[in-house]
C-alpha atoms as a PDB file:
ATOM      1  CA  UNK A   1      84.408 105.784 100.032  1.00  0.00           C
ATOM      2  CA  UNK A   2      87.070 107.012  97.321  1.00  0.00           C
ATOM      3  CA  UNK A   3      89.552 104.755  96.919  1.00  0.00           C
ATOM      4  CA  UNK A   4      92.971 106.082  95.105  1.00  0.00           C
ATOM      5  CA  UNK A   5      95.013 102.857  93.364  1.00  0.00           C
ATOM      6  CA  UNK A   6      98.733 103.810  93.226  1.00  0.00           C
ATOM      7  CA  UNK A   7     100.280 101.233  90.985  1.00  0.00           C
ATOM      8  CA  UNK A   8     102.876 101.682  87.676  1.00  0.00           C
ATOM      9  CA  UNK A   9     100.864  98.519  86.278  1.00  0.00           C
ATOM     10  CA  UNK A  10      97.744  99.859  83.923  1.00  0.00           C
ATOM     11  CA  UNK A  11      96.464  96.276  83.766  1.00  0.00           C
ATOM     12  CA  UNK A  12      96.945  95.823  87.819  1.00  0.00           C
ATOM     13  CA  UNK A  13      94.811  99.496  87.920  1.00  0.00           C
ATOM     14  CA  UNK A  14      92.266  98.732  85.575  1.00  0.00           C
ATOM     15  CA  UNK A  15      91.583  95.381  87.954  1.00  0.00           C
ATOM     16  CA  UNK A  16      91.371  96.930  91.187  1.00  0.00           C
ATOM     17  CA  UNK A  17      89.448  99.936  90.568  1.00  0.00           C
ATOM     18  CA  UNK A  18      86.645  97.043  88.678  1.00  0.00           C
ATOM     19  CA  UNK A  19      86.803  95.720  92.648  1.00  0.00           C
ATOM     20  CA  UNK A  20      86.217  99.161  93.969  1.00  0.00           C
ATOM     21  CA  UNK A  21      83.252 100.252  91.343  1.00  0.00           C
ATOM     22  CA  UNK A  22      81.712  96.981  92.232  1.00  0.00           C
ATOM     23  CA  UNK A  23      82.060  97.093  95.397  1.00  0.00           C
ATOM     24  CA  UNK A  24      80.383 100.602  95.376  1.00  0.00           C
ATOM     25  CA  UNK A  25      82.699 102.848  96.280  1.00  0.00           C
ATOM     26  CA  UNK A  26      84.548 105.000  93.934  1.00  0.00           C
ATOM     27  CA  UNK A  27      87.757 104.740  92.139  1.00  0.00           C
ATOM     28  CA  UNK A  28      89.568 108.392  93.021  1.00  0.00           C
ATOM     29  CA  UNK A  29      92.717 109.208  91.550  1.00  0.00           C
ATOM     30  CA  UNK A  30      92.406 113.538  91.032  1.00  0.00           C
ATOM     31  CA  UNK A  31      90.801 114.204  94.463  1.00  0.00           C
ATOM     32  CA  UNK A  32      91.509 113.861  98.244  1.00  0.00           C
ATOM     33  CA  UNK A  33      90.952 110.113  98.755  1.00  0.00           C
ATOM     34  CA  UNK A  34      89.804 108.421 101.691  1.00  0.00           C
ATOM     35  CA  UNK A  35      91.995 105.876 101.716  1.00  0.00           C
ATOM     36  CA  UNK A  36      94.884 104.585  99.287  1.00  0.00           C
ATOM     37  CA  UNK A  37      95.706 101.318  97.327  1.00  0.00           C
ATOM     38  CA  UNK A  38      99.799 100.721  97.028  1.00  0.00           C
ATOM     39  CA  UNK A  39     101.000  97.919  94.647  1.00  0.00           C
ATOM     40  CA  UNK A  40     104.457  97.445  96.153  1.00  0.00           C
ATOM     41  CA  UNK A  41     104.761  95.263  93.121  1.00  0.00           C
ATOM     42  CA  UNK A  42     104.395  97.921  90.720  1.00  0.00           C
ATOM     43  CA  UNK A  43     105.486 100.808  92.106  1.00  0.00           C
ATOM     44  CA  UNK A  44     104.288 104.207  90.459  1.00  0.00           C
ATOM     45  CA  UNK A  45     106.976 107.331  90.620  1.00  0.00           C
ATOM     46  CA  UNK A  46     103.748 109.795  91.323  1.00  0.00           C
ATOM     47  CA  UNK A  47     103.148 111.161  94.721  1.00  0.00           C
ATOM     48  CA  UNK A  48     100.950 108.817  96.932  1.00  0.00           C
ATOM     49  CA  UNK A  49      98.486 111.230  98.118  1.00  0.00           C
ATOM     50  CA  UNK A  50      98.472 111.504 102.298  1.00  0.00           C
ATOM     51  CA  UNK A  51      95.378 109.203 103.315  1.00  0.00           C
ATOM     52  CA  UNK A  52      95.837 106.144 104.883  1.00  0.00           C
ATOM     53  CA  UNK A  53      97.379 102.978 103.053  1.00  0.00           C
ATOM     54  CA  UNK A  54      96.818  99.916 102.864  1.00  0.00           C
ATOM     55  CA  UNK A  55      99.655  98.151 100.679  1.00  0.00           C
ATOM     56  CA  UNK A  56     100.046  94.991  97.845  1.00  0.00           C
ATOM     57  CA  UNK A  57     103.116  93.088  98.304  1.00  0.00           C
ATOM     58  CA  UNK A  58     104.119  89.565  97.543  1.00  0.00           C
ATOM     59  CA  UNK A  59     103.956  86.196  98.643  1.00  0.00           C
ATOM     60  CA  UNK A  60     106.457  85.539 101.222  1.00  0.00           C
ATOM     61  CA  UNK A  61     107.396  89.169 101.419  1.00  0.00           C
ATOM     62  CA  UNK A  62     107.393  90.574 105.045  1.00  0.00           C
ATOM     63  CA  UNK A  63     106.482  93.959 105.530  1.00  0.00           C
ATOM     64  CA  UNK A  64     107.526  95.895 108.530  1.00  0.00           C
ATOM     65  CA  UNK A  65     104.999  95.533 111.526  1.00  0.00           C
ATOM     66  CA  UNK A  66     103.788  99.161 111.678  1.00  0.00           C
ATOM     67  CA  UNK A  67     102.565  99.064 107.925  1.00  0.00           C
ATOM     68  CA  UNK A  68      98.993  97.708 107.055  1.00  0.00           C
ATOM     69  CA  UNK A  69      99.634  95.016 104.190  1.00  0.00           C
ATOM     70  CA  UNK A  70      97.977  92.403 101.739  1.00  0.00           C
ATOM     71  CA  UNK A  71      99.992  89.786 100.490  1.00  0.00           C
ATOM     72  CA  UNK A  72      99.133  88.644  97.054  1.00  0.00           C
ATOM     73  CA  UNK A  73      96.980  87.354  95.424  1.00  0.00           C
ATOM     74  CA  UNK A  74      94.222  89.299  96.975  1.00  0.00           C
ATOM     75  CA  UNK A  75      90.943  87.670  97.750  1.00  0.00           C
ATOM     76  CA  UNK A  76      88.451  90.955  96.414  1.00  0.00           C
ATOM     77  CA  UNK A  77      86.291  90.324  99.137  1.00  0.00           C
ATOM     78  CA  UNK A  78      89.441  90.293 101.884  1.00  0.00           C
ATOM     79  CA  UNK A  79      90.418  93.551 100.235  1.00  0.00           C
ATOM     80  CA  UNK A  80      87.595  95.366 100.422  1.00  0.00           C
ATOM     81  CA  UNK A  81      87.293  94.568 104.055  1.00  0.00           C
ATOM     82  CA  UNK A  82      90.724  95.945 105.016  1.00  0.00           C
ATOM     83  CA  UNK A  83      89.765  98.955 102.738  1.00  0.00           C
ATOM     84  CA  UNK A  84      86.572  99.607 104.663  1.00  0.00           C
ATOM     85  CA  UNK A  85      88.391  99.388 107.605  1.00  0.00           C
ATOM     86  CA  UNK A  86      91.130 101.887 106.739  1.00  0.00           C
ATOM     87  CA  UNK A  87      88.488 104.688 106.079  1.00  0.00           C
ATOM     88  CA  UNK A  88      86.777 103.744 109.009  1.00  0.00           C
ATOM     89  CA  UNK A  89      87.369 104.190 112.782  1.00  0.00           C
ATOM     90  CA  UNK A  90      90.595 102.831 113.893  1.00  0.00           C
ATOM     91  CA  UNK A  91      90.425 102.204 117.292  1.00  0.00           C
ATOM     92  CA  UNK A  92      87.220 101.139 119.628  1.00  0.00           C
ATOM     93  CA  UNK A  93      86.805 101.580 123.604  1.00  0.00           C
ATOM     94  CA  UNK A  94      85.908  98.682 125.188  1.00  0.00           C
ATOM     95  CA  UNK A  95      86.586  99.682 128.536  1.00  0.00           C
ATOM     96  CA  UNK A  96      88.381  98.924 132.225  1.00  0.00           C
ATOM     97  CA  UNK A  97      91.414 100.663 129.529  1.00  0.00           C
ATOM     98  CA  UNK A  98      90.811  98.126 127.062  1.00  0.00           C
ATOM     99  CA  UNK A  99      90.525  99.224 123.684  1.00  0.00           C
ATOM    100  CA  UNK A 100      90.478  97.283 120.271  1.00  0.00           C
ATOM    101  CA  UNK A 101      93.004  98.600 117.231  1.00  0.00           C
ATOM    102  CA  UNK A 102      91.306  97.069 114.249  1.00  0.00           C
ATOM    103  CA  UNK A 103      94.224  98.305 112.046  1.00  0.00           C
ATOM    104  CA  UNK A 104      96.797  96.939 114.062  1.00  0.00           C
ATOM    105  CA  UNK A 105      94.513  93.836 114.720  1.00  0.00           C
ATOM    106  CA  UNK A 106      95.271  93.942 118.345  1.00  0.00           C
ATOM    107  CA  UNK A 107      93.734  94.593 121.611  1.00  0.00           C
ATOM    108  CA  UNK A 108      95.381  97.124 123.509  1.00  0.00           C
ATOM    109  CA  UNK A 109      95.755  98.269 126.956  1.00  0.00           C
ATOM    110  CA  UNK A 110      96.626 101.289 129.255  1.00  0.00           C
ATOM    111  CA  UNK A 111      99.203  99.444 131.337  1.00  0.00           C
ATOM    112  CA  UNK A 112     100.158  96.046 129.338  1.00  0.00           C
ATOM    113  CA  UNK A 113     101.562  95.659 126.060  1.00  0.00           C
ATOM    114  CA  UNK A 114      99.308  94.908 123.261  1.00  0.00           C
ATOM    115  CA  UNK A 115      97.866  91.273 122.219  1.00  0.00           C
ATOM    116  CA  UNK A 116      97.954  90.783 118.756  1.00  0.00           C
ATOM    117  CA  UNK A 117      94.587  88.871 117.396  1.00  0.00           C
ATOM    118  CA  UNK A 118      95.087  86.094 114.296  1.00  0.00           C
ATOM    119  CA  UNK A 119      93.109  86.793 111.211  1.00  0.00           C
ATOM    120  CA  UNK A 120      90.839  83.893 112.382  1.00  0.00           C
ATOM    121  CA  UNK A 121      90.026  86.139 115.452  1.00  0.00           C
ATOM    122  CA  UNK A 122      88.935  89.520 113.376  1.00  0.00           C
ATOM    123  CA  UNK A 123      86.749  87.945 110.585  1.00  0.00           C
END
């Protein structure tokens, strides 16, 4: 998967794309990514390119409900899962209208509003 880190911080780049390359997907900052990295912390004045995000904020910081976020400090491994997931199908039919939003982290149905799972419940 290519992986775009948007961040104003060389130091804070230089670290994430080592978790990417490790990982074995690849840092991407000239192409069309699959998915982005956005260090709220840092913020860079280039254009984030139009993939889906997944944003770095900090502790205690409360991002609004409709944008996927990672508080920090990020565990590499917790990362890359959330990463994988953004490139990855979003939503999964379970049936009788049920369906499963992984990025959302909720299950979801036709007629009833959604049920928001804990972290404990999607790992």
């Amino acid at each position: 998967m290519r992986i775009a880190v948007h961040s104003a911080s060389a130091s804070v780049t230089r670290t994430l794309e080592a978790i990417i390359t490790a990982s074995g997907h690849q840092p991407n900052s000239s192409d069309v990514p699959d998915c982005v990295l956005i260090d709220a912390m840092h913020p860079s004045h280039q254009p984030i390119p139009n993939a889906p995000a997944l944003i770095l904020h900090a502790q205690g910081a409360e991002p609004s409900p409709d944008v996927q976020a990672l508080a920090c400090p990020v565990n590499p491994a917790r990362l890359l899962q959330r990463l994988t997931m953004l490139g990855s199908t979003q939503r999964l039919s379970l049936g009788n209208g049920w369906s499963l939003d992984m990025l959302a982290r909720a299950l979801t149905h036709e007629i009833s509003p959604a049920l928001s799972l804990t972290e404990k419940e999607c790992v």
